[in-house]
N, C-alpha and C. Protein backbone atom coordinates (compact mmCIF):
# COMPACT_ATOMS: atom_id res chain seq x y z
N UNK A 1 -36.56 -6.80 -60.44
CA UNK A 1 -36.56 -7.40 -61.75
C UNK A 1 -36.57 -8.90 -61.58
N UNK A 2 -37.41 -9.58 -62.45
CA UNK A 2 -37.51 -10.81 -62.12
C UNK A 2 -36.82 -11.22 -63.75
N UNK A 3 -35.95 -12.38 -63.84
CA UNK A 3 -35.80 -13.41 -65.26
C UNK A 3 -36.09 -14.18 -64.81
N UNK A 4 -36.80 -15.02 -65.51
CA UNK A 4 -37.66 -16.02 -65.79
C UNK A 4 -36.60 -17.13 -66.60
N UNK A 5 -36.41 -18.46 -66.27
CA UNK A 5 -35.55 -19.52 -66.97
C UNK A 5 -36.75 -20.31 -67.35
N UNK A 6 -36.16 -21.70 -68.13
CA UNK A 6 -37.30 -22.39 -67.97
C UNK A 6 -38.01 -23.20 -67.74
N UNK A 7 -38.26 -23.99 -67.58
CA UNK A 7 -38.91 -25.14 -66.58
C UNK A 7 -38.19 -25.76 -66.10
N UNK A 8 -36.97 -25.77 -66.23
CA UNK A 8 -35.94 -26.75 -65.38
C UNK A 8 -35.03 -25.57 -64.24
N UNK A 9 -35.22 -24.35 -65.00
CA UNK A 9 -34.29 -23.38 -63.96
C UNK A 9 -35.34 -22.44 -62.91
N UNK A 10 -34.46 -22.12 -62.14
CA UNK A 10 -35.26 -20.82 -61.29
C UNK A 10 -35.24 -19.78 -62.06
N UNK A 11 -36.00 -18.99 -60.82
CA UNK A 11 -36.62 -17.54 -61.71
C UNK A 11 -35.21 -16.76 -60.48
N UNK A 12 -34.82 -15.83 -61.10
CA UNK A 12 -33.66 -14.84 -60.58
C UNK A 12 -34.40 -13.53 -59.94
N UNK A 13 -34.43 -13.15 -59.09
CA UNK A 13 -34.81 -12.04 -58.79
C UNK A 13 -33.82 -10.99 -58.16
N UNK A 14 -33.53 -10.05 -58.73
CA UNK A 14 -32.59 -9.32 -58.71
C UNK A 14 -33.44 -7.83 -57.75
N UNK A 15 -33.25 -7.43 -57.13
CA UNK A 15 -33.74 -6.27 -56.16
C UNK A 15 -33.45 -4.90 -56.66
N UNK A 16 -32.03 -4.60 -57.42
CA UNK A 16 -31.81 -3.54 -57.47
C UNK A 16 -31.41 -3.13 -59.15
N UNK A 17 -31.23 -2.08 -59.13
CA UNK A 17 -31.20 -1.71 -60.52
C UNK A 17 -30.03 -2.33 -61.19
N UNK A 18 -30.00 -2.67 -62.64
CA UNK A 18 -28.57 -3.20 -62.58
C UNK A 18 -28.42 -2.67 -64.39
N UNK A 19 -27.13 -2.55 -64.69
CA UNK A 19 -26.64 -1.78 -65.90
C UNK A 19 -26.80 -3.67 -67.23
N UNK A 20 -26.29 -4.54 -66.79
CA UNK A 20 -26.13 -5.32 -67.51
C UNK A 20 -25.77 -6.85 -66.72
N UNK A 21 -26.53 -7.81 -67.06
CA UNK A 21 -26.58 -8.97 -65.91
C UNK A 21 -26.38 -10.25 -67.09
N UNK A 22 -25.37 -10.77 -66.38
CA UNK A 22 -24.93 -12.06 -67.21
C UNK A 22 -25.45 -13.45 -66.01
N UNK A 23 -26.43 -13.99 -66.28
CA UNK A 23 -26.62 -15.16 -65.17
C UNK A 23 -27.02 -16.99 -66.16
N UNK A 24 -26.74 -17.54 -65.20
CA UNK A 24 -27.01 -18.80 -65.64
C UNK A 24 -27.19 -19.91 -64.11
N UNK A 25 -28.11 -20.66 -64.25
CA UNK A 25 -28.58 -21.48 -62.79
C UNK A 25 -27.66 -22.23 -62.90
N UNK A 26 -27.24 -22.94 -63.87
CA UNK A 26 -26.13 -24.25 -63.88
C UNK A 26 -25.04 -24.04 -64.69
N UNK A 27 -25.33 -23.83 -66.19
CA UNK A 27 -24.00 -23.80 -66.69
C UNK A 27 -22.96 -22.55 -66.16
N UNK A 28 -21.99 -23.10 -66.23
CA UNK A 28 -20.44 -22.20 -66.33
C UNK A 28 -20.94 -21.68 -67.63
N UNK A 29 -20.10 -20.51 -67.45
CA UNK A 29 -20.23 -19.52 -68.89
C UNK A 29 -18.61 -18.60 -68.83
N UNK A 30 -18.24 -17.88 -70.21
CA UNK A 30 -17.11 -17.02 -69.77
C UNK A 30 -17.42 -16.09 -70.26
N UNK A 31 -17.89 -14.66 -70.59
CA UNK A 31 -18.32 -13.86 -70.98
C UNK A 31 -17.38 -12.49 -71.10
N UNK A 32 -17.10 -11.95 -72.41
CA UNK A 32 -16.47 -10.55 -72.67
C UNK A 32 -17.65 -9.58 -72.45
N UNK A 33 -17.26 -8.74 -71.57
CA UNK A 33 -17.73 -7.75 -71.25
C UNK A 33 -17.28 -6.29 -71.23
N UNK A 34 -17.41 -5.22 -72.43
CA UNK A 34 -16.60 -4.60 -72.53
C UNK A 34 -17.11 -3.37 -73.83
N UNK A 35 -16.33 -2.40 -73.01
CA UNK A 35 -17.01 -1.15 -74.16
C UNK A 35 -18.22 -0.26 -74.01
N UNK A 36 -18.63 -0.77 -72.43
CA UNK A 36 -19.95 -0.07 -72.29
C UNK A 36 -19.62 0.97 -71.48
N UNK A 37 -20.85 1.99 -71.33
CA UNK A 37 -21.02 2.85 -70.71
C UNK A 37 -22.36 2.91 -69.48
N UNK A 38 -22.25 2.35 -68.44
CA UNK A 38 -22.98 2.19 -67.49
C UNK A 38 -23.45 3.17 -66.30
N UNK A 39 -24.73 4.13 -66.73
CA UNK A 39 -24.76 5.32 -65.80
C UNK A 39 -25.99 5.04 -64.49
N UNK A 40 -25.93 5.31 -63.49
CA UNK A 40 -26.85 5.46 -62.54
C UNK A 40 -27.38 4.46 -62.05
N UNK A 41 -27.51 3.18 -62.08
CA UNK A 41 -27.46 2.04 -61.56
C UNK A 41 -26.62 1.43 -59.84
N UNK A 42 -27.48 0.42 -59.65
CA UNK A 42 -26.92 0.30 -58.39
C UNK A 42 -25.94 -0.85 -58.57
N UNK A 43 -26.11 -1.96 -59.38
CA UNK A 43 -24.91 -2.71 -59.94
C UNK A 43 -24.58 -2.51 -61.48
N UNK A 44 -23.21 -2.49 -61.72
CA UNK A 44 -23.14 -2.16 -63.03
C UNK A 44 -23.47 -3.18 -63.71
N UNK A 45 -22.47 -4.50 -63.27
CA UNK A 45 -22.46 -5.40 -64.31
C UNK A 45 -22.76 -6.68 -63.47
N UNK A 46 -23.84 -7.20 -63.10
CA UNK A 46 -24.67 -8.22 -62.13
C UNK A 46 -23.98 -9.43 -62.51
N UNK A 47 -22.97 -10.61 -62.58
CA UNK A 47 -22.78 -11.68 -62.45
C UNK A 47 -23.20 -13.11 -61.76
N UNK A 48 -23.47 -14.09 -62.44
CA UNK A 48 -24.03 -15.22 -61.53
C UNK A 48 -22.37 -15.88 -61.20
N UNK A 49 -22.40 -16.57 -59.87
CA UNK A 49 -21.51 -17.26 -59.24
C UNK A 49 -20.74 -18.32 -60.09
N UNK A 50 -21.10 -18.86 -61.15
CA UNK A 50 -20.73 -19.42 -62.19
C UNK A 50 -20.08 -19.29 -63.18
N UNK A 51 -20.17 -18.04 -63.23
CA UNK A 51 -19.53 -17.17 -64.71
C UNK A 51 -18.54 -16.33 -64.34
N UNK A 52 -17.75 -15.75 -65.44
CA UNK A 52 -16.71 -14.95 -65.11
C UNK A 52 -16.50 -14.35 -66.93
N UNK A 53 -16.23 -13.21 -65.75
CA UNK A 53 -16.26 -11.69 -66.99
C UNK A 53 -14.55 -11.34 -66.75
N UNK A 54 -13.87 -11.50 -66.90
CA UNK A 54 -12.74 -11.23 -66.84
C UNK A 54 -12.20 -9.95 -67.69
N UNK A 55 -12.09 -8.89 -66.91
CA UNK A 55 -11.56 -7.32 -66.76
C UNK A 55 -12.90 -6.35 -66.99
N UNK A 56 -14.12 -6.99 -66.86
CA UNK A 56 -15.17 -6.05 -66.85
C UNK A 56 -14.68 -4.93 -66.21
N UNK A 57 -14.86 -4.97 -64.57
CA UNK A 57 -14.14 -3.64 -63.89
C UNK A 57 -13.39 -2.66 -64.95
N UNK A 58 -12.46 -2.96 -65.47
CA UNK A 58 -11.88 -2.34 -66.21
C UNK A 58 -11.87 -1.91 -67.68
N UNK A 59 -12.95 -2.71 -68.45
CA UNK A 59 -13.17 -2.73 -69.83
C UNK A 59 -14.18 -1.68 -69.74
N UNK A 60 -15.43 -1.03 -68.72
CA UNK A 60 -16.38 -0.16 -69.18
C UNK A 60 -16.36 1.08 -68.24
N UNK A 61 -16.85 1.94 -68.39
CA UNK A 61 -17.20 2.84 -67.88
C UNK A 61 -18.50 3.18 -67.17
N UNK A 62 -18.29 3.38 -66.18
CA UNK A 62 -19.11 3.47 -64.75
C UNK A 62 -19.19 5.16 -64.01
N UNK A 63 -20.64 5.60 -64.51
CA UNK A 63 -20.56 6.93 -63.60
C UNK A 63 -22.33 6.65 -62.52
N UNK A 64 -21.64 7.05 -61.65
CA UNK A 64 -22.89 7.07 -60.37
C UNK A 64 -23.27 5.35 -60.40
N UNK A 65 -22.50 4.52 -60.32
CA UNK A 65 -22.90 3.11 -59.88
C UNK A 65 -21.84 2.68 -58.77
N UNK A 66 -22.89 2.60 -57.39
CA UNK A 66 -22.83 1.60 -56.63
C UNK A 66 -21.58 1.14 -56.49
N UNK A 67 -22.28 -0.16 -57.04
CA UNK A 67 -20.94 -1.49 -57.51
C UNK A 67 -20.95 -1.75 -58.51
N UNK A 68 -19.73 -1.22 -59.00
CA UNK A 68 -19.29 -1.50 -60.77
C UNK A 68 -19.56 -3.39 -61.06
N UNK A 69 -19.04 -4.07 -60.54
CA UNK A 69 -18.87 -5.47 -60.59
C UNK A 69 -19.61 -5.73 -59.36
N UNK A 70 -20.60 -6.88 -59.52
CA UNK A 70 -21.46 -7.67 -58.24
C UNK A 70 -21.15 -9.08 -58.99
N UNK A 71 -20.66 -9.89 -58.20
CA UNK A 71 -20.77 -11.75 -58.33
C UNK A 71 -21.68 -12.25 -57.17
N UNK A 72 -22.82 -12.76 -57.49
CA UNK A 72 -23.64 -13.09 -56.62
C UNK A 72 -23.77 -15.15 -56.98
């Protein structure tokens, strides 16, 4: 999967399947994440190094994924 930013950001390329992806090239972000149901995926909930989801792990539900939480 490729996202596309835009002329000032990179393009993200993500390799594997992912349930729900919160990214940003520069800004900090804080993001609620919560209430979902995330099936069969290889990351549940894809994070950029910048941001923070605080109790994702624990706010959704995860069957047949991988890695519930990835911070890349």
């Amino acid at each position: 999967m490729l996202v596309k930013g835009d002329p000032l950001t990179p393009t993200l390329k993500v390799t594997a399947t992912t349930g729900i992806l919160a990214w940003s090239a520069a800004t900090p972000f804080h993001v609620t994440i919560a209430g979902n149901t995330i099936v069969g995926d290889w990351y549940g909930i894809w994070i950029s190094r910048n941001g923070t989801a605080p109790g994702a792990a624990h706010s959704n539900t995860f069957w047949a994924v991988a890695t519930h939480v990835h911070v890349a």
